[in-house]
N, C-alpha and C. Protein backbone atom coordinates (compact mmCIF):
# COMPACT_ATOMS: atom_id res chain seq x y z
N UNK A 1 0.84 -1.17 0.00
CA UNK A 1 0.00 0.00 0.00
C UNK A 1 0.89 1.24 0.00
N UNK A 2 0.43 2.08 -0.89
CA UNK A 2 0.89 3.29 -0.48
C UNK A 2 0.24 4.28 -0.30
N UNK A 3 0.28 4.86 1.12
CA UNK A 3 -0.18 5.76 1.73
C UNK A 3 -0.14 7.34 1.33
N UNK A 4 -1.25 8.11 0.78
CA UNK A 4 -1.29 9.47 0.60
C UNK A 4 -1.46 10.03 1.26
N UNK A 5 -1.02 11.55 1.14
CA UNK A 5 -1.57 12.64 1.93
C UNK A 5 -2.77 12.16 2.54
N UNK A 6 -3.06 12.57 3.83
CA UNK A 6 -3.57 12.74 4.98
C UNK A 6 -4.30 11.11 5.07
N UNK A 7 -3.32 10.00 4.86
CA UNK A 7 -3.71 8.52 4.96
C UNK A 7 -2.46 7.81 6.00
N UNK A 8 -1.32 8.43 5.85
CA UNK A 8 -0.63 8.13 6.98
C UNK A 8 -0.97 7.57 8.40
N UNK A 9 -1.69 8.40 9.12
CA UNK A 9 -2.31 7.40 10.11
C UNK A 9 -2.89 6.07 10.21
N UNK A 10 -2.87 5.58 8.54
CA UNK A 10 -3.32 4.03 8.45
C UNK A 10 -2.62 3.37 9.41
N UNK A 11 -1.24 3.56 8.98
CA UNK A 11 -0.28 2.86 9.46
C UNK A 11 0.25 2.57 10.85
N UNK A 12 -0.71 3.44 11.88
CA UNK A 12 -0.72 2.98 13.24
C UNK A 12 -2.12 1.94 13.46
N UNK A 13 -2.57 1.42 12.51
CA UNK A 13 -3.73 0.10 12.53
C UNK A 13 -3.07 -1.16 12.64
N UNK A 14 -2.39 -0.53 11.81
CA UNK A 14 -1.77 -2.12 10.86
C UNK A 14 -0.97 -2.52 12.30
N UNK A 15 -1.26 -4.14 12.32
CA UNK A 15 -1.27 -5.01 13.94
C UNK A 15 0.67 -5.93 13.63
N UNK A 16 0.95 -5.76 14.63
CA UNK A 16 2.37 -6.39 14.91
C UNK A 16 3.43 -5.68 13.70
N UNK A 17 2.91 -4.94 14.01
CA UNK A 17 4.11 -3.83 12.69
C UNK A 17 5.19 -3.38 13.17
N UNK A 18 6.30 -3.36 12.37
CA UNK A 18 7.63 -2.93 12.40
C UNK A 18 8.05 -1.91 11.43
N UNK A 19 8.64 -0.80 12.13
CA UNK A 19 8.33 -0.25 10.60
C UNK A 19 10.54 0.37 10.09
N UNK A 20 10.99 0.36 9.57
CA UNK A 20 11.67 0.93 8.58
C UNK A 20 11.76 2.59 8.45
N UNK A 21 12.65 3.50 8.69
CA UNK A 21 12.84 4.76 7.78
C UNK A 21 13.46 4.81 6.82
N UNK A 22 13.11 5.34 5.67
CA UNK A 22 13.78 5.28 4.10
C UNK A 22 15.10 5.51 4.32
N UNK A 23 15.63 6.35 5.09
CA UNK A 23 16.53 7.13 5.58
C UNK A 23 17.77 5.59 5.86
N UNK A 24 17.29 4.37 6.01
CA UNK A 24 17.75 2.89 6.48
C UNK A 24 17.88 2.55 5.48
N UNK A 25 17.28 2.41 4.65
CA UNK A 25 16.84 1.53 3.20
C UNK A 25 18.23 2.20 1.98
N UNK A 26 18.69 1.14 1.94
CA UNK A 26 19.50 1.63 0.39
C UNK A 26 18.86 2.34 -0.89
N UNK A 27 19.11 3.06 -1.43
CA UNK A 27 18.59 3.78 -2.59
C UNK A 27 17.27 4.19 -2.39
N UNK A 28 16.83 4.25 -1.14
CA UNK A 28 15.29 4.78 -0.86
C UNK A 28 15.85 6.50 -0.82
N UNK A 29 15.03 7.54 -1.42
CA UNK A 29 14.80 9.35 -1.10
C UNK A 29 14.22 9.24 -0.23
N UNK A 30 14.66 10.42 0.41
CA UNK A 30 13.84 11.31 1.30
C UNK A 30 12.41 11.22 1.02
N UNK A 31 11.39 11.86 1.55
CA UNK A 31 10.24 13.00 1.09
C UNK A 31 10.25 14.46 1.52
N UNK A 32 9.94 14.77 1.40
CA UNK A 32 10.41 16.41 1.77
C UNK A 32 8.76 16.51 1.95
N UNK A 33 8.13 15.79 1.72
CA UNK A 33 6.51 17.00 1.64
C UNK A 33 5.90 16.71 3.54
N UNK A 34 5.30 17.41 3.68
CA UNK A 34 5.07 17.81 4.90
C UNK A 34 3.76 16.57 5.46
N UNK A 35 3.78 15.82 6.65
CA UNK A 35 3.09 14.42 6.69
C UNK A 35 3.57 13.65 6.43
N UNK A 36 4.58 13.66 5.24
CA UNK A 36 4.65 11.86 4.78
C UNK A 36 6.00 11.52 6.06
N UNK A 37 5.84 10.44 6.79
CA UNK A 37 6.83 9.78 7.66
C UNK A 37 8.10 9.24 6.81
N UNK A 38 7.97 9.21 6.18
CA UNK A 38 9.42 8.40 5.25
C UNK A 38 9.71 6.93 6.11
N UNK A 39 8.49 5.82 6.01
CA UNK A 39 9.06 4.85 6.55
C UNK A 39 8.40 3.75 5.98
N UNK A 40 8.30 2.41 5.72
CA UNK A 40 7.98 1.24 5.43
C UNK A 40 7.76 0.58 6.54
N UNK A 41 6.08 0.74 6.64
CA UNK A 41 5.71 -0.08 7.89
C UNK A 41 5.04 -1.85 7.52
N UNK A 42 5.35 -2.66 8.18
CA UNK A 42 5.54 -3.94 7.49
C UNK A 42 4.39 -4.49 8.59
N UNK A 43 3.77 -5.38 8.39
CA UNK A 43 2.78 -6.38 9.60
C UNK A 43 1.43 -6.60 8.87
N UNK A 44 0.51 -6.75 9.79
CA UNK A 44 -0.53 -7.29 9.57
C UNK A 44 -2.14 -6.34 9.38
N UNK A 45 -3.12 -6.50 8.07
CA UNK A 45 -4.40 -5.99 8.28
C UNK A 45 -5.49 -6.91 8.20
N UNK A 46 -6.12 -7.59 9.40
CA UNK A 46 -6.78 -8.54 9.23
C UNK A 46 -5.93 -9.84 9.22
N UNK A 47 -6.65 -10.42 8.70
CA UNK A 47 -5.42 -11.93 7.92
C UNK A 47 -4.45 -11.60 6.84
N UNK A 48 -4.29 -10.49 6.42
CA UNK A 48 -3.09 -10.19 5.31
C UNK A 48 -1.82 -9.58 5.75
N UNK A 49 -0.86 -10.00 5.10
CA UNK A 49 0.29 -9.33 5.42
C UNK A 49 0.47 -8.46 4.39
N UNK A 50 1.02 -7.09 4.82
CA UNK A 50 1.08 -5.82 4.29
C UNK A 50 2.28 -5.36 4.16
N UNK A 51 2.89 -4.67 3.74
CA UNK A 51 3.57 -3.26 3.55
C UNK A 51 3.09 -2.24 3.22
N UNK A 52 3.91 -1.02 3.79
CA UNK A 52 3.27 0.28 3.33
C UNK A 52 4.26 1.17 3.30
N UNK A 53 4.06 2.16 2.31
CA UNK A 53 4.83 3.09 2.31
C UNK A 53 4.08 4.01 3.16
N UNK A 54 4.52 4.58 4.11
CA UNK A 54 4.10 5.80 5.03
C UNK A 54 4.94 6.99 4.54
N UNK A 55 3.93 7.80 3.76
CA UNK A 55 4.33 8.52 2.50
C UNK A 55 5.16 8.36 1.63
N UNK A 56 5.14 9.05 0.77
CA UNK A 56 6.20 8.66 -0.50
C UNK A 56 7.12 9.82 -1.12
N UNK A 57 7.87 9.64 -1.99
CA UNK A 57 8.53 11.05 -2.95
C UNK A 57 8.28 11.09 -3.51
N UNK A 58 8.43 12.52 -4.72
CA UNK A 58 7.47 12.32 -5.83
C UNK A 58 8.61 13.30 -6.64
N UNK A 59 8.16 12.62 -7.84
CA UNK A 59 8.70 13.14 -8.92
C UNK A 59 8.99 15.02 -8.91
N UNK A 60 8.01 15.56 -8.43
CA UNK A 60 7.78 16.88 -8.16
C UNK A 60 9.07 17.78 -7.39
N UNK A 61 9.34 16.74 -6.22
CA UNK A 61 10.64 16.76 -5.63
C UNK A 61 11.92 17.02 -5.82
N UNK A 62 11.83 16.58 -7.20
CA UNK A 62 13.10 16.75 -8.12
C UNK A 62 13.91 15.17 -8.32
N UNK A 63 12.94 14.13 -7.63
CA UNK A 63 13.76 12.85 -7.98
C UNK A 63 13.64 12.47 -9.53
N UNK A 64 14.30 11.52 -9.98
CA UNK A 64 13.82 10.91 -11.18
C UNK A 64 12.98 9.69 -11.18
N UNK A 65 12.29 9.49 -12.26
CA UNK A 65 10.93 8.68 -12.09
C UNK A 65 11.85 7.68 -11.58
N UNK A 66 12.85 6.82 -12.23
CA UNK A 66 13.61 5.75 -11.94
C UNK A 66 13.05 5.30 -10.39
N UNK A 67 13.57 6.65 -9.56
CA UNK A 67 13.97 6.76 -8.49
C UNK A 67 12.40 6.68 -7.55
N UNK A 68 11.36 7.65 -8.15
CA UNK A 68 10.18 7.26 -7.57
C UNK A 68 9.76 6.14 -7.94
N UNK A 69 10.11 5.19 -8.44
CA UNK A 69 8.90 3.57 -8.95
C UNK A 69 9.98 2.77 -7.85
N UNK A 70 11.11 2.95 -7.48
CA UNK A 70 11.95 2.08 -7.40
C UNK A 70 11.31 1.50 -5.76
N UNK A 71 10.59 2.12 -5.00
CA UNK A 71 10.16 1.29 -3.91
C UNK A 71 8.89 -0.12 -4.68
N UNK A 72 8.34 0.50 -6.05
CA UNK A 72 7.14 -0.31 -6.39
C UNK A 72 8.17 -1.77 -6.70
N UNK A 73 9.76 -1.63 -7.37
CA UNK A 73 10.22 -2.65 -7.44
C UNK A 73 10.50 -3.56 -6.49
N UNK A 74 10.64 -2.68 -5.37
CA UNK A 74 11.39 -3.53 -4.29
C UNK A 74 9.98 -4.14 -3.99
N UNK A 75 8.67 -3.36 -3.74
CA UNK A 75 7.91 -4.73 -3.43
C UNK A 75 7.54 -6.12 -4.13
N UNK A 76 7.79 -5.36 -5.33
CA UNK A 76 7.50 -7.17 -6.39
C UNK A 76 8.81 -7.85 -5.77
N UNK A 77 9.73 -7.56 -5.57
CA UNK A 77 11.06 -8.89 -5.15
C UNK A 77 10.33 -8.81 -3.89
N UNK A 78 9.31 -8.45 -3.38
CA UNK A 78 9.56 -8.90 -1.17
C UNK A 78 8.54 -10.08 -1.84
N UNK A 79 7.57 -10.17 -3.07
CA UNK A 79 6.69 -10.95 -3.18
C UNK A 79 5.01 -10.18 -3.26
N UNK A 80 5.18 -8.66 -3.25
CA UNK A 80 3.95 -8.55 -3.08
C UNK A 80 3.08 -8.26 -4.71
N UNK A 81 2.12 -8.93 -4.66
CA UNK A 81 0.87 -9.25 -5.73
C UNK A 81 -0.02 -8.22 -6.05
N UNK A 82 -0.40 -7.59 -5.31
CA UNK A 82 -1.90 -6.34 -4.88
C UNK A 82 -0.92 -5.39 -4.58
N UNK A 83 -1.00 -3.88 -5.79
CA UNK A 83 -0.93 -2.76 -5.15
C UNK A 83 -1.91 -1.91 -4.48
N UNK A 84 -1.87 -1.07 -3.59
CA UNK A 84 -3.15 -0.44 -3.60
C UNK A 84 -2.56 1.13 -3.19
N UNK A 85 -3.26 2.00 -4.29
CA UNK A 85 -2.32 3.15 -4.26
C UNK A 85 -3.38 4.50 -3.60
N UNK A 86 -2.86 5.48 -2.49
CA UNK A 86 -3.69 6.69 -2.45
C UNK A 86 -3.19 7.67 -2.74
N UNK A 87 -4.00 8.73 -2.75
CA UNK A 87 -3.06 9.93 -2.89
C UNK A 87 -4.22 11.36 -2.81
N UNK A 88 -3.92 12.46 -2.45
CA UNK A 88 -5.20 13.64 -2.68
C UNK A 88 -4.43 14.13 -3.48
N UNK A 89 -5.48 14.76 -4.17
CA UNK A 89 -5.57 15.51 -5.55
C UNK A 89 -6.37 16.05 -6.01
N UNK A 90 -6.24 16.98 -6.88
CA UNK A 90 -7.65 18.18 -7.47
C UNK A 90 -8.28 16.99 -8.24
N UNK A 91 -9.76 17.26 -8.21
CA UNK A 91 -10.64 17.16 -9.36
C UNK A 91 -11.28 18.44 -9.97
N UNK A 92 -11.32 17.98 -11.28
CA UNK A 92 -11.71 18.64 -12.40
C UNK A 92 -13.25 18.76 -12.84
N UNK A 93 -14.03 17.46 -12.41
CA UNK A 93 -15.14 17.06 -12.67
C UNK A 93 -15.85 17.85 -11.87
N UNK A 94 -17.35 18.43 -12.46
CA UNK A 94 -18.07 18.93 -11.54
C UNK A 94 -18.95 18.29 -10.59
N UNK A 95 -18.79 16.55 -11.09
CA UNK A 95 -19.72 16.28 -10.14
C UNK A 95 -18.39 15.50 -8.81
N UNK A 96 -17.31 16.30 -8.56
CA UNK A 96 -16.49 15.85 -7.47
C UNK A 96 -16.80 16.90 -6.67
N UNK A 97 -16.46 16.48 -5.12
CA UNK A 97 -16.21 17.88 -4.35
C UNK A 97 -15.10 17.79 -3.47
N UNK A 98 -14.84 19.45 -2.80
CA UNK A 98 -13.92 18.55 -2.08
C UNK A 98 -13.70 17.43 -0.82
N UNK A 99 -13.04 16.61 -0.84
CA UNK A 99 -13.08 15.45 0.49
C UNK A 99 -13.74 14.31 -0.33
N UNK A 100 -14.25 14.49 -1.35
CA UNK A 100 -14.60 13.25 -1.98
C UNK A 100 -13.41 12.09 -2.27
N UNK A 101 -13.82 10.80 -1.97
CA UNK A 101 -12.91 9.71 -2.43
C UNK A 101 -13.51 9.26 -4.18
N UNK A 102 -12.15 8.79 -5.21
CA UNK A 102 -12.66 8.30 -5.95
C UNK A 102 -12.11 7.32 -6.63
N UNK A 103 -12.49 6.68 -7.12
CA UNK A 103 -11.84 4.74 -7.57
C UNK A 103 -11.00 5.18 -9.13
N UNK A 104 -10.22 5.09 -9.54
CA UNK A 104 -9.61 5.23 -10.78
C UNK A 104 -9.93 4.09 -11.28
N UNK A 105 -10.54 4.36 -12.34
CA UNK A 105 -10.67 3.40 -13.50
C UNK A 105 -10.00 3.49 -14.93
N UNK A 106 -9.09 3.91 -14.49
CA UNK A 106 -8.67 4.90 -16.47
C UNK A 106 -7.48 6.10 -15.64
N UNK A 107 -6.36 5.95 -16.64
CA UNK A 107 -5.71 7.35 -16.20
C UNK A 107 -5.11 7.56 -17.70
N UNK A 108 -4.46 8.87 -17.36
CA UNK A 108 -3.56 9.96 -18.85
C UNK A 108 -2.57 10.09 -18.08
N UNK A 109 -1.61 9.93 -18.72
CA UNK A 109 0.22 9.92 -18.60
C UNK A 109 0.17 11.45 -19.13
N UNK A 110 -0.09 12.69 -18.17
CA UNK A 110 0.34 13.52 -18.94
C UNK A 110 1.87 14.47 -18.46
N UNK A 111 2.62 13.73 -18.04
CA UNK A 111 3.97 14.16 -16.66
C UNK A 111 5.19 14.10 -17.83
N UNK A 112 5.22 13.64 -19.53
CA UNK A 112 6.34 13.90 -20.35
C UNK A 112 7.15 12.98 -20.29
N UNK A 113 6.98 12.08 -19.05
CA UNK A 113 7.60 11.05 -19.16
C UNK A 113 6.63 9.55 -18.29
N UNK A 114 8.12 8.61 -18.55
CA UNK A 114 7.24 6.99 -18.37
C UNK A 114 8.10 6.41 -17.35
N UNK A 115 7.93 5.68 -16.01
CA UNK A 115 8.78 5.36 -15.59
C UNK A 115 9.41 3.91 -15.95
N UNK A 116 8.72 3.53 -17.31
CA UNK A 116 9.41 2.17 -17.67
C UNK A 116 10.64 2.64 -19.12
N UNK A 117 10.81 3.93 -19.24
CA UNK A 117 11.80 4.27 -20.05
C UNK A 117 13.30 3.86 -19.31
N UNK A 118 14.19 3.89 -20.40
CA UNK A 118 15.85 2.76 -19.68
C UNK A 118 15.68 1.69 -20.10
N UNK A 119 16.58 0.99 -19.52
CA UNK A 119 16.95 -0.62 -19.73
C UNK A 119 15.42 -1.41 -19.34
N UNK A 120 14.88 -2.17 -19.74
CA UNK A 120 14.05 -3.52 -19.60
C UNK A 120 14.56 -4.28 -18.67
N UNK A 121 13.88 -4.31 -17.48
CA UNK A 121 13.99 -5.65 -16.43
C UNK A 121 13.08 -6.63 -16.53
N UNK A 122 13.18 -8.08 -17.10
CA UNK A 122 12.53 -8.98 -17.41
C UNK A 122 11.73 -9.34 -16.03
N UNK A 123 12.33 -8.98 -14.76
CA UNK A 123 12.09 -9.25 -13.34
C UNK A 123 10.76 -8.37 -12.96
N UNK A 124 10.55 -7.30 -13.40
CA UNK A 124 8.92 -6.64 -13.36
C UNK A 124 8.36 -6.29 -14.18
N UNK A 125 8.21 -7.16 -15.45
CA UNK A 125 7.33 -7.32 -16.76
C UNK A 125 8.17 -6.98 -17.70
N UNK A 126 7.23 -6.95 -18.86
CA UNK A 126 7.56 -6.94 -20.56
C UNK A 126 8.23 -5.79 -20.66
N UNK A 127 8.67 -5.43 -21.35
CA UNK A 127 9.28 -4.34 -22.47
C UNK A 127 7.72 -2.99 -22.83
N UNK A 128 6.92 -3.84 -23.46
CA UNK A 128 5.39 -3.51 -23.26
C UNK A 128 4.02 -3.54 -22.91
N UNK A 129 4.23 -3.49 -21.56
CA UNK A 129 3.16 -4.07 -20.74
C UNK A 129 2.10 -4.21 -21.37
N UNK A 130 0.87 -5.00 -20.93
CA UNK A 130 -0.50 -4.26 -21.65
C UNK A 130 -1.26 -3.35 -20.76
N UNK A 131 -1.52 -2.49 -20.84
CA UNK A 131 -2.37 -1.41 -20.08
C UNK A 131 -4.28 -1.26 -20.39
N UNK A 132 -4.40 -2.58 -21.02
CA UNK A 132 -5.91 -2.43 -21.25
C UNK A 132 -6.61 -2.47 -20.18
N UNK A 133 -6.17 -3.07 -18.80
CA UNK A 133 -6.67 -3.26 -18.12
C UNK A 133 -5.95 -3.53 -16.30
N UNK A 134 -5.14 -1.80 -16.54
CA UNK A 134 -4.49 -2.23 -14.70
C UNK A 134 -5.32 -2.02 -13.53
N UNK A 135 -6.47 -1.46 -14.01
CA UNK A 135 -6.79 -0.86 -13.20
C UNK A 135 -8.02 -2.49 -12.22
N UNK A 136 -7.67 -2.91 -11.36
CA UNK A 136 -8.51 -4.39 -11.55
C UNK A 136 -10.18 -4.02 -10.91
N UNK A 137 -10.89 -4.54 -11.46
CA UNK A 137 -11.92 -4.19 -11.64
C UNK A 137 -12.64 -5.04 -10.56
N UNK A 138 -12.32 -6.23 -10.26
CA UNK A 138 -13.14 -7.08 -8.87
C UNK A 138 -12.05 -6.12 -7.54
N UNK A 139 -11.41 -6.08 -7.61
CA UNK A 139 -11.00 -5.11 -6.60
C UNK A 139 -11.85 -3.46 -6.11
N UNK A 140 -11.32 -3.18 -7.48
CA UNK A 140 -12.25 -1.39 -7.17
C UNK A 140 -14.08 -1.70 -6.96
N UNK A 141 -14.70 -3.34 -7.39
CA UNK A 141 -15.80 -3.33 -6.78
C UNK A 141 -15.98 -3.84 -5.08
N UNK A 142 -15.06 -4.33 -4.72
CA UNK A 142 -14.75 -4.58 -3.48
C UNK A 142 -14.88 -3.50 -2.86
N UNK A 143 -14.33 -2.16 -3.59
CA UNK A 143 -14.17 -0.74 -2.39
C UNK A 143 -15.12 -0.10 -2.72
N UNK A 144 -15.92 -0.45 -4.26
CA UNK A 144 -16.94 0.23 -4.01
C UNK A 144 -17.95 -0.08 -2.96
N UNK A 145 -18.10 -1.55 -3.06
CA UNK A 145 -19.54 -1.41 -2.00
C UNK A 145 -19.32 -1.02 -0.39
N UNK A 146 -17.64 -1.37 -0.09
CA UNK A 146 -17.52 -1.25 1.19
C UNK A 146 -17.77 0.76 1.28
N UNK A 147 -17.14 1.35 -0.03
CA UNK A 147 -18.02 3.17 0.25
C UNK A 147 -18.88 3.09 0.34
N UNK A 148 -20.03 2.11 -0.29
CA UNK A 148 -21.38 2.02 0.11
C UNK A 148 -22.06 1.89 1.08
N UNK A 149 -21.78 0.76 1.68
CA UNK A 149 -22.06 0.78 2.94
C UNK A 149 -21.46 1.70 4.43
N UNK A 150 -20.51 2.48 4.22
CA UNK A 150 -19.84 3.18 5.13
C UNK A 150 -20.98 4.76 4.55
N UNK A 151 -21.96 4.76 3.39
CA UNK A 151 -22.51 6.20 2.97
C UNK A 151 -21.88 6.99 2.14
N UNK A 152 -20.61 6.64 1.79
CA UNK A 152 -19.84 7.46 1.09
C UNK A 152 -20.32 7.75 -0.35
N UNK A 153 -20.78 7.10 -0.88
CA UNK A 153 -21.10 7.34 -2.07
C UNK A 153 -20.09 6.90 -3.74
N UNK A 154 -20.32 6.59 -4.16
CA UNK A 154 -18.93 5.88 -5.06
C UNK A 154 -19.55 6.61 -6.40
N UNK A 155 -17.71 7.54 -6.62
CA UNK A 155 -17.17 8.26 -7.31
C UNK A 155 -16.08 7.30 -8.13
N UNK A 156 -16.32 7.52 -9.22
CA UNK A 156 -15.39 6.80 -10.90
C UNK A 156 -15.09 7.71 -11.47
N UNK A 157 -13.47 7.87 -11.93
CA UNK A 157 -13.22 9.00 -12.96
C UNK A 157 -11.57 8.24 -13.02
N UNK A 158 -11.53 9.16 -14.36
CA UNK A 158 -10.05 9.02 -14.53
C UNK A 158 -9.11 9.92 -14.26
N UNK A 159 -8.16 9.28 -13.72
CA UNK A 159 -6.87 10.27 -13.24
C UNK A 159 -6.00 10.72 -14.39
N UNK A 160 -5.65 12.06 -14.31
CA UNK A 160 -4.92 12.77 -15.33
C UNK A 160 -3.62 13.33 -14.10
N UNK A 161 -2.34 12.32 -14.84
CA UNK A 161 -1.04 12.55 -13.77
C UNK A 161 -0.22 13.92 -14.32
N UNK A 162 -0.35 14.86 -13.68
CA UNK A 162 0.34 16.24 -14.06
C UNK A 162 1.80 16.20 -13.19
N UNK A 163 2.96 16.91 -13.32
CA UNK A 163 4.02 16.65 -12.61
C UNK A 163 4.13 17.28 -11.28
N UNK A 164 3.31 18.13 -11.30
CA UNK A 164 2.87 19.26 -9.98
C UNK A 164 4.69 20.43 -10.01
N UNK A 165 4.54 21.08 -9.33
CA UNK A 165 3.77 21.16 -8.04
C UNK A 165 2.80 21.72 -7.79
N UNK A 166 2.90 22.33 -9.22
CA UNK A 166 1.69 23.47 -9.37
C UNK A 166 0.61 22.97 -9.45
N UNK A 167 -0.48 23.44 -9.19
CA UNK A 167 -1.69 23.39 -9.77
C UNK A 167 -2.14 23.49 -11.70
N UNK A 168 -3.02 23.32 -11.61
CA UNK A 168 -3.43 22.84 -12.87
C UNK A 168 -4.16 24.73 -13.75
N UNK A 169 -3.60 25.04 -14.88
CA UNK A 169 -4.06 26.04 -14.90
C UNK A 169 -5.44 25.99 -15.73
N UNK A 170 -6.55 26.99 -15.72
CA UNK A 170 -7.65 27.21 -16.27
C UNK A 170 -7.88 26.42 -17.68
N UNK A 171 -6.77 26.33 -18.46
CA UNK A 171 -6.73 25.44 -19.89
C UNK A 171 -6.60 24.08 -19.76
N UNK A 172 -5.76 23.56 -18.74
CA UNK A 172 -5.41 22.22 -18.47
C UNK A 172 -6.46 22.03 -17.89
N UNK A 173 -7.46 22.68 -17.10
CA UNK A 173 -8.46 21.68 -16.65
C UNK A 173 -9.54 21.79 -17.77
């Protein structure tokens, strides 16, 4: 899991946890943004075993993408299967507001770059992935009904990845 802005506190749930500062971790960055803990908290939610990033860096930062995906690598070698990603961010849509949660079903690469550009590692997929379908769909219905039943209401849209830090101006939205 990786934990977004103002989701950090997950990570005091999660049961028999140990957690890691990036600051420990070889080739792990900093974060510089304000909230994120910079740590990898490891243990249990329910019957599953977890990891989490307790915040993250971001491209925005001035790292290189390389450098931001490179914790997503280290979890495929720990073994992990299920990402599950958060993060706050503007919406564009009028029927969002703010504090609304919403399920990505669809996104736009619009950041100029890819973080699978460089050398090909046969060790976390193809050369050309297929992207028809990352977004997994018995999963995001899993969270839909659980928004359902909590009242929340379930919001679908697609994410459009800008490099930040800025905001989005009047044309881009």
């Amino acid at each position: 899991m990786i934990l977004g802005s103002g989701l950090g506190d997950f990570a005091n749930e999660i049961e028999d946890s140990f957690a890691i500062s990036y600051s420990d971790i070889p080739h792990f960055k900093r974060s510089t943004v304000q909230g994120h803990a910079g740590k990898l908290v490891f243990g249990k939610v329910g019957n599953k075993t977890v990891v989490c990033m307790q915040g993250r860096y971001h491209f925005y930062e001035g790292h290189s993408m390389q450098d931001v995906v490179f914790p997503i690598r280290v979890f495929k070698l720990l073994g992990v299967s299920k990402l599950v990603v958060t993060n706050a961010s503007g919406g564009i849509s009028k029927m969002l507001n703010n504090g609304d949660l919403m399920i990505i079903r669809d996104h736009i690469n619009n950041m100029g770059t890819n973080p699978l550009i460089g050398l090909n590692d046969d060790r976390f997929g193809p050369r050309f992935p297929d992207m028809s379908e990352i977004y997994n769909k018995h999963l995001s219905g899993i969270v839909a009904d659980h928004m359902k039943k909590l009242g929340l209401g379930v919001k679908k849209g697609v994410y459009i990845a800008f490099t930040g830090p800025s905001y989005e101006t009047p044309a881009e939205i």
